[in-house]
N, C-alpha and C. Protein backbone atom coordinates (compact mmCIF):
# COMPACT_ATOMS: atom_id res chain seq x y z
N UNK A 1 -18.62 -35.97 177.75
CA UNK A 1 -18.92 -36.37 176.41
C UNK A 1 -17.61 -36.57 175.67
N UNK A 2 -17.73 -37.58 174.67
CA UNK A 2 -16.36 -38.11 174.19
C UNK A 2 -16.20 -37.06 172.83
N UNK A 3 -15.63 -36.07 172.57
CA UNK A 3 -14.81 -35.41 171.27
C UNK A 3 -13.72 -36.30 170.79
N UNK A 4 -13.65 -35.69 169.17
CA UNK A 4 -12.86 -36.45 168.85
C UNK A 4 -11.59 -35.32 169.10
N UNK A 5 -10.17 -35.81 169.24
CA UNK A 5 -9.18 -34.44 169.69
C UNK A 5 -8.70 -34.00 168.09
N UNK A 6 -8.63 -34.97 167.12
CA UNK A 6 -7.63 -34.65 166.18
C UNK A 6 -8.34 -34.53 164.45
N UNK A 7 -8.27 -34.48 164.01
CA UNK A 7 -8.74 -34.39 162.45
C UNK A 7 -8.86 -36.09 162.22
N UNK A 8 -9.29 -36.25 161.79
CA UNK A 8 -9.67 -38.13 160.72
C UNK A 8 -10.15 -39.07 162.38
N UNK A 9 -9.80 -38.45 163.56
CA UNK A 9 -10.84 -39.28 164.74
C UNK A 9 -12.13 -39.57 164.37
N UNK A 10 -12.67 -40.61 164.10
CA UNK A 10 -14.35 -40.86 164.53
C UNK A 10 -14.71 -40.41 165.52
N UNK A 11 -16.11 -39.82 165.67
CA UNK A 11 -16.71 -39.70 166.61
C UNK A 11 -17.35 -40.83 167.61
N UNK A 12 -17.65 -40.79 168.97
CA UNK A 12 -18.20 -41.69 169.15
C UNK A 12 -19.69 -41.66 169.31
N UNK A 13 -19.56 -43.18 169.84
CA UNK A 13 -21.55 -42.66 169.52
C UNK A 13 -22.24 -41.89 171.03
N UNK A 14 -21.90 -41.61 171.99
CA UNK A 14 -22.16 -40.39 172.43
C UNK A 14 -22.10 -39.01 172.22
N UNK A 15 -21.02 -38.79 171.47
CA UNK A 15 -21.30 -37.39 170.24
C UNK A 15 -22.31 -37.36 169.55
N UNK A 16 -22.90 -38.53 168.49
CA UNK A 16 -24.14 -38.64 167.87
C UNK A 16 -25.43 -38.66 168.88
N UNK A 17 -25.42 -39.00 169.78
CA UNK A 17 -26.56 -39.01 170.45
C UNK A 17 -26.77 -37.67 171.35
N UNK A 18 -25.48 -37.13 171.82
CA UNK A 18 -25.90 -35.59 172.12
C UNK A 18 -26.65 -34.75 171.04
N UNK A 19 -26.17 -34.91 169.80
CA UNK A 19 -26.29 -34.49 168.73
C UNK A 19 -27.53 -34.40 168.47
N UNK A 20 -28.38 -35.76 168.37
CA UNK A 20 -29.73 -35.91 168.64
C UNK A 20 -30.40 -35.78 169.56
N UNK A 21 -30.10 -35.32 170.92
CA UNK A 21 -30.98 -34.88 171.99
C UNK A 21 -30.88 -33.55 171.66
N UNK A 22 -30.07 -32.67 171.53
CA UNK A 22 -30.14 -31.36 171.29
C UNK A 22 -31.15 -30.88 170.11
N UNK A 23 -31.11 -31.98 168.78
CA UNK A 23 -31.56 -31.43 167.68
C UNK A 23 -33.13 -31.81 168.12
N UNK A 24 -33.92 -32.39 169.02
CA UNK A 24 -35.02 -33.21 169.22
C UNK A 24 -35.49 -32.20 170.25
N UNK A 25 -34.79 -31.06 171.10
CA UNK A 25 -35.22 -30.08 171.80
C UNK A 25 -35.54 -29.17 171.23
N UNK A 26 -35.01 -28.94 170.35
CA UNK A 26 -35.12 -27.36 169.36
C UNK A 26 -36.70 -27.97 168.45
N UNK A 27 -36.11 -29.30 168.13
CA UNK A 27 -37.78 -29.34 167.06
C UNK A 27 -39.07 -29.35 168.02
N UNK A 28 -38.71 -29.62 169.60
CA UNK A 28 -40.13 -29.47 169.86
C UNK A 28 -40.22 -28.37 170.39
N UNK A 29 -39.20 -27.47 170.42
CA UNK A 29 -39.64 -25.79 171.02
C UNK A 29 -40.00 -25.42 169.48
N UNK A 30 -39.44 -25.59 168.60
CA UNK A 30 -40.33 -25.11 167.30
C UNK A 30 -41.71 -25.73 166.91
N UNK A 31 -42.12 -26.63 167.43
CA UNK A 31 -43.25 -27.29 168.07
C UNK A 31 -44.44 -26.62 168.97
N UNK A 32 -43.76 -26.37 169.74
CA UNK A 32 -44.56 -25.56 170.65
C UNK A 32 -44.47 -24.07 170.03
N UNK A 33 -44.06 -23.61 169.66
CA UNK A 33 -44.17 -21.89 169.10
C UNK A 33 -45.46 -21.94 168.08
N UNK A 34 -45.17 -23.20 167.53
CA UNK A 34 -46.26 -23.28 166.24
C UNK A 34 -47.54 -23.64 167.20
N UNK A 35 -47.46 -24.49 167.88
CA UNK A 35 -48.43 -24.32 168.76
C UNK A 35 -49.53 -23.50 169.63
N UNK A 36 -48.75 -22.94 170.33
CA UNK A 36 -48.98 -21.52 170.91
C UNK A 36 -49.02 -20.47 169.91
N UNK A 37 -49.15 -20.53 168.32
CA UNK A 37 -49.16 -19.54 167.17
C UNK A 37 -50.46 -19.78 167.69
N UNK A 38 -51.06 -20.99 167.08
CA UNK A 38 -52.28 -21.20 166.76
C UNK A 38 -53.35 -21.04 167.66
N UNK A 39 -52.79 -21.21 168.96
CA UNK A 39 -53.98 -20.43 170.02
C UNK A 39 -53.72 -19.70 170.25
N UNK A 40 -53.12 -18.82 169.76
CA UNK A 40 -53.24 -17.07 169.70
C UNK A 40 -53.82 -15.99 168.99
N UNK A 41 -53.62 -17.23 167.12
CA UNK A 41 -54.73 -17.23 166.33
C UNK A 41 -55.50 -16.91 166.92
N UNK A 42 -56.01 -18.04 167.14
CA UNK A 42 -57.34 -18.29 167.45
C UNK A 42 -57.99 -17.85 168.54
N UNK A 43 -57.36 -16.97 169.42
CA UNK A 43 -58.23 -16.16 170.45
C UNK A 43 -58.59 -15.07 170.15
N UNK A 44 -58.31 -14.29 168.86
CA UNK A 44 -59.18 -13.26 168.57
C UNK A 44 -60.73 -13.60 168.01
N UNK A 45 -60.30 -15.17 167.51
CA UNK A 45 -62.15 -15.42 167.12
C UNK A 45 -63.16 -15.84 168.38
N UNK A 46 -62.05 -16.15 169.40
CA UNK A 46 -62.78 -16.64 170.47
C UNK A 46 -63.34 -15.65 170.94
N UNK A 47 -62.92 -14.52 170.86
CA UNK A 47 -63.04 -12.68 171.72
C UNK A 47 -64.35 -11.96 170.83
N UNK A 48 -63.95 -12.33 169.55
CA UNK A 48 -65.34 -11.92 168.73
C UNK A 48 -65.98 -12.62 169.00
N UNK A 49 -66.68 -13.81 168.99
CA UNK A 49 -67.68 -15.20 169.65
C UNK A 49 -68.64 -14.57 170.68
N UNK A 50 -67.40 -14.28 171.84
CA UNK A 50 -67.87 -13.94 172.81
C UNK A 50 -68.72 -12.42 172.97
N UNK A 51 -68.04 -11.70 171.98
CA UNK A 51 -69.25 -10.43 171.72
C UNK A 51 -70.31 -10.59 171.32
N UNK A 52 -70.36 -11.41 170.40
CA UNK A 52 -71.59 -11.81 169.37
C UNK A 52 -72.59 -11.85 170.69
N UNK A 53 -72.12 -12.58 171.73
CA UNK A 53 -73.71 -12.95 172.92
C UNK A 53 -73.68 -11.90 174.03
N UNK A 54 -72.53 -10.66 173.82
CA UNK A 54 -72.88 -9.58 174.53
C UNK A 54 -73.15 -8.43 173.77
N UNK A 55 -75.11 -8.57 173.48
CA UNK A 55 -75.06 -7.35 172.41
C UNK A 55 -75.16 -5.79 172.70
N UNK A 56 -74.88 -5.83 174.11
CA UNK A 56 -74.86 -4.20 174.28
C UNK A 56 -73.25 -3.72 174.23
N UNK A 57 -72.78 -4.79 173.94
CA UNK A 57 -71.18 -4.69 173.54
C UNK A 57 -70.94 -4.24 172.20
N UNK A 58 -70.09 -2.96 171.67
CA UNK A 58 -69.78 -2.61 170.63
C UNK A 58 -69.09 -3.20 170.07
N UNK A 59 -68.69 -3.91 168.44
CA UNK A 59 -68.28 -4.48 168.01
C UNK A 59 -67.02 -4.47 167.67
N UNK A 60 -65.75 -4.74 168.10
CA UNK A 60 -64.63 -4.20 168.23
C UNK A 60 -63.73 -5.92 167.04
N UNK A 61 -62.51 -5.47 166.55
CA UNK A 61 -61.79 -6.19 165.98
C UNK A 61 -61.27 -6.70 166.42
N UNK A 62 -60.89 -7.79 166.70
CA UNK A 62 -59.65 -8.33 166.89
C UNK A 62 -58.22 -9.46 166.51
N UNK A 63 -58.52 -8.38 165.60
CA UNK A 63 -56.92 -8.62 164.42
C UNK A 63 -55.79 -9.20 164.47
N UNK A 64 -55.26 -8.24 165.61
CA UNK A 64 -53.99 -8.37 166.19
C UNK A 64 -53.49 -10.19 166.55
N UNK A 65 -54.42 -10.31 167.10
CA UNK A 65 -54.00 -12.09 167.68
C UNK A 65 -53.42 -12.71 166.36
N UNK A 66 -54.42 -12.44 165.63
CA UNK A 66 -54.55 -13.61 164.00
C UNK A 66 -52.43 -12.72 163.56
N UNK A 67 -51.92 -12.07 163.82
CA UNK A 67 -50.82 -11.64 163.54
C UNK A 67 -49.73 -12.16 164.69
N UNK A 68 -50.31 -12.10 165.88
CA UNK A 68 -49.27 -12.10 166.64
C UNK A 68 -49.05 -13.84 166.36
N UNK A 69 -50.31 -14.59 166.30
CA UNK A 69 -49.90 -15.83 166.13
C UNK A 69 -49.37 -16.86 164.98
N UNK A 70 -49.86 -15.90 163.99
CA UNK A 70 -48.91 -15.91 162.50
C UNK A 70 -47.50 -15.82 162.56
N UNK A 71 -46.78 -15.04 163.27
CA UNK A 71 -45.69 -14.80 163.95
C UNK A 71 -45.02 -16.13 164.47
N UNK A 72 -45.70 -16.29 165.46
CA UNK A 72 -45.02 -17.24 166.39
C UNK A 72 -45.27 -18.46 165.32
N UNK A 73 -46.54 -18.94 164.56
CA UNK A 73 -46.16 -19.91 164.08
C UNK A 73 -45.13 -19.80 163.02
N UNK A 74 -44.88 -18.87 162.28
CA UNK A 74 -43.58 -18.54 161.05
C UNK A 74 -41.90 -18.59 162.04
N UNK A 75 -42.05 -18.23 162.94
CA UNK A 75 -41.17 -18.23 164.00
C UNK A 75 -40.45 -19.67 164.57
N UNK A 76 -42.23 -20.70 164.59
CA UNK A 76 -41.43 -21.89 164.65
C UNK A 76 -40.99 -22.64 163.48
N UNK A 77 -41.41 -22.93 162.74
CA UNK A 77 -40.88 -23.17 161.60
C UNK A 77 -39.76 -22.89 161.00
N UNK A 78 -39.52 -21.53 160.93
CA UNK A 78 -38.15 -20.96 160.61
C UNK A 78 -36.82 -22.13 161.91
N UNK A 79 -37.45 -21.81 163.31
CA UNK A 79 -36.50 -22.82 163.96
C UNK A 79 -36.32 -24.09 164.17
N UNK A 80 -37.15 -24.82 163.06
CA UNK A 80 -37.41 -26.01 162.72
C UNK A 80 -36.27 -26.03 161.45
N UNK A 81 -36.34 -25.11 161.07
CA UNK A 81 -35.72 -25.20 159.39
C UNK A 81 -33.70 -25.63 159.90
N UNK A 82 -33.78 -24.34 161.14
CA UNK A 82 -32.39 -23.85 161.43
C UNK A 82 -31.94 -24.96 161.78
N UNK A 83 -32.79 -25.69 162.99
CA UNK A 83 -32.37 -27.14 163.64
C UNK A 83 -32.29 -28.27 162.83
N UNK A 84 -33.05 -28.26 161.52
CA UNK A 84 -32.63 -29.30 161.18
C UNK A 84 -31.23 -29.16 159.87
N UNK A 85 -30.81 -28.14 159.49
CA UNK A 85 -29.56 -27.92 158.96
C UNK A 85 -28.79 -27.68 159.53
N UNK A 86 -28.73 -26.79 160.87
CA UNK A 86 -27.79 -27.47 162.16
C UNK A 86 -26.96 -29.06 162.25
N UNK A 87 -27.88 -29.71 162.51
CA UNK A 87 -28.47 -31.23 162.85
C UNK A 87 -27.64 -32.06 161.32
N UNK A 88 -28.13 -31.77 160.75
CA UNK A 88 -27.44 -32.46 159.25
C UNK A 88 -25.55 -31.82 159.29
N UNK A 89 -25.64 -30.80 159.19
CA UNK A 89 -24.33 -30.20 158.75
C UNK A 89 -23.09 -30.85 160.51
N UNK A 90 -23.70 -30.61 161.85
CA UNK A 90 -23.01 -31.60 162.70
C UNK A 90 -22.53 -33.09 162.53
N UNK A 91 -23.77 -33.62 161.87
CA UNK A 91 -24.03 -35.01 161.56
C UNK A 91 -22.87 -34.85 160.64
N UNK A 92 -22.51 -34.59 159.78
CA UNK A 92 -21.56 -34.39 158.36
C UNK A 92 -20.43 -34.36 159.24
N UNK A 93 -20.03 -32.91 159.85
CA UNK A 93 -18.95 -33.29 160.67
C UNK A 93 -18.27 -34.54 161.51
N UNK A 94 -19.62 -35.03 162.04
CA UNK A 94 -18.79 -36.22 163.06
C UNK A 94 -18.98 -37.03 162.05
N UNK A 95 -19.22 -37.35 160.91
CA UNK A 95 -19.00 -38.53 159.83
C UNK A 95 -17.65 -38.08 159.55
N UNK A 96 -17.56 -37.20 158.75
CA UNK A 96 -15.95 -36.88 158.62
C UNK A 96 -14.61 -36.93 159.37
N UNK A 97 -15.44 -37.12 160.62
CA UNK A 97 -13.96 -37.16 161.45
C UNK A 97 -13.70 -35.62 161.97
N UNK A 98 -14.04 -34.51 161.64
CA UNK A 98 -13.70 -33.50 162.15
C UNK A 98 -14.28 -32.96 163.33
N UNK A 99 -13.36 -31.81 163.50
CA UNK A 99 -13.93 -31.34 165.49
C UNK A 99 -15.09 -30.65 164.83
N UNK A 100 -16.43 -30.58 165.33
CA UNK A 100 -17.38 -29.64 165.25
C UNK A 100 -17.02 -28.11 165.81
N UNK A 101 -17.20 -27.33 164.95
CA UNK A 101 -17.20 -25.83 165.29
C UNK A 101 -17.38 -25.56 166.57
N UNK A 102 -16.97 -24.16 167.12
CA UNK A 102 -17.53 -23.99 167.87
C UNK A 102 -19.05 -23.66 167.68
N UNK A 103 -19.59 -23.84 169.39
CA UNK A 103 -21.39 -23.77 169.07
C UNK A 103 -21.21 -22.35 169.67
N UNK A 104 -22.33 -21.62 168.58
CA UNK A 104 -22.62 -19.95 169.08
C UNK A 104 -24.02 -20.34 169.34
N UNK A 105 -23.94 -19.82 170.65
CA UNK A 105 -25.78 -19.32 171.28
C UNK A 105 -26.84 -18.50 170.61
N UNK A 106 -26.32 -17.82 168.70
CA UNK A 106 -27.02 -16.50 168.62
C UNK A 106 -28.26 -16.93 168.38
N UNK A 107 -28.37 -18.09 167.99
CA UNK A 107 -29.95 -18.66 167.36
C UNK A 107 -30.91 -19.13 168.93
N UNK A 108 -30.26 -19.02 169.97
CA UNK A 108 -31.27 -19.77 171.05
C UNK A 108 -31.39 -17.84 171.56
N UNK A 109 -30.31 -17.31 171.37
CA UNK A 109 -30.69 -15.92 171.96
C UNK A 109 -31.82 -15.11 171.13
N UNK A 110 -31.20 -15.13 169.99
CA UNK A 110 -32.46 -14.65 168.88
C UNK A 110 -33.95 -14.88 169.29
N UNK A 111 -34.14 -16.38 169.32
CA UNK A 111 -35.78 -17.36 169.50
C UNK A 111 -36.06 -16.84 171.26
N UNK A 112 -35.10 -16.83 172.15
CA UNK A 112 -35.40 -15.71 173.59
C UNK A 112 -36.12 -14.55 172.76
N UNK A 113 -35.54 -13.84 172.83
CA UNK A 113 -35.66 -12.24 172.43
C UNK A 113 -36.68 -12.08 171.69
N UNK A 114 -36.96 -12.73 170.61
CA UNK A 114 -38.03 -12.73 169.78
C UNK A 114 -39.50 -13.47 170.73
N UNK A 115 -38.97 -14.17 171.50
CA UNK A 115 -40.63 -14.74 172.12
C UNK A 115 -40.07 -13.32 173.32
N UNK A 116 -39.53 -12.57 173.83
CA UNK A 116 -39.93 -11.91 174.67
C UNK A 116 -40.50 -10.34 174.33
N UNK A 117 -40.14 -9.95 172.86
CA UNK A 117 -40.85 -9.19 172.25
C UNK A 117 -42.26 -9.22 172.01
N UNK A 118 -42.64 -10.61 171.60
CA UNK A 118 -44.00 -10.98 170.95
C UNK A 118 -44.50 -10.86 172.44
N UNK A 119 -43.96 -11.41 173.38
CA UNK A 119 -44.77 -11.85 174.59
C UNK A 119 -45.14 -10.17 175.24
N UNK A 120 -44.59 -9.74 175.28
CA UNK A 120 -44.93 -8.08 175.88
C UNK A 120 -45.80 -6.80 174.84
N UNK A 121 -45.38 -7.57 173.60
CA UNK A 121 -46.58 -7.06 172.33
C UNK A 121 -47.84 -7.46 172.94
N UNK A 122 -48.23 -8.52 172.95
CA UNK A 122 -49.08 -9.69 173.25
C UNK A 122 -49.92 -8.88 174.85
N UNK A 123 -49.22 -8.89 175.57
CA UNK A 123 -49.49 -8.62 176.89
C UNK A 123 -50.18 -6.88 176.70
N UNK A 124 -49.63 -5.44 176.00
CA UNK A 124 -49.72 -4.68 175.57
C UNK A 124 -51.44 -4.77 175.18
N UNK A 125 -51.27 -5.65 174.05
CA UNK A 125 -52.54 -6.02 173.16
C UNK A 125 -53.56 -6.26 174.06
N UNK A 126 -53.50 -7.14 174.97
CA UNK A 126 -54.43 -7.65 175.74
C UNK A 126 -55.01 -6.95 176.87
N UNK A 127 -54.05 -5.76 177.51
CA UNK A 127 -54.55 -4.77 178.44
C UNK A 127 -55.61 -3.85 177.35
N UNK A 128 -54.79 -3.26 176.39
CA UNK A 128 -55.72 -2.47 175.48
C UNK A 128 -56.76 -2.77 175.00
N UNK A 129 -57.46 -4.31 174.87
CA UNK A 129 -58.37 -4.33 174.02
C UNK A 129 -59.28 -4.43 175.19
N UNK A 130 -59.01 -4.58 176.72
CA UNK A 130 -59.75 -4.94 178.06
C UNK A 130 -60.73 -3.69 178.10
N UNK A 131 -59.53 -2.46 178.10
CA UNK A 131 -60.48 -1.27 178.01
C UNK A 131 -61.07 -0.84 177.51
């Protein structure tokens, strides 16, 4: 990929277009989080549904989903927000002519960590409510 080496260099337009493949990955993993919010939502109503037609089944809550997937969808969004002021503030740089910062990983490590928390919450949730 072509950098520019010096201060007042233009970028070229393979800098801009990395620029935009990267920022076009992040919006659809914040895409999919919001996604996967919403059918996570929505499997605690599916779980009550399904009691409703087993009536020697005691009537149990199930809350938790409608949270865990509130989560993930606030989760994507928030990395919708990050990527696209990312995305603008790079864009600014290679207009200006300057070297782009270095790139820190903490925001792709963060959105890891955070789906591997929810995901073992999630997993937790789902053994417990079996029994």
């Amino acid at each position: 990929m072509e950098r520019p080496t010096e201060s007042g260099q233009k970028a070229g337009l393979s800098d801009y277009l990395a620029a935009e493949r990267t920022f076009l990955a992040w919006i659809r993993t914040g895409l999919a989080l919001m996604g996967f919010g919403f059918v996570v939502a929505r499997f605690g109503l599916f779980l009550e549904q399904i009691q409703v037609f087993r009536a020697s089944a005691p009537h149990k809550g199930f809350g938790l989903s409608l949270w865990f997937g509130t989560a993930l969808i606030v989760a994507g969004v928030i990395l919708n927000i990050f990527a696209g002021s990312h995305h603008l503030r790079l864009v600014r740089q290679l207009d200006a002519g300057e070297t782009p910062q270095r790139h820190h990983t903490a925001l792709a490590a963060a959105v890891a960590f955070f789906l591997a928390a929810v995901g073992l919450a999630m997993a937790i949730y789902f053994v417990s409510i079996r029994a």
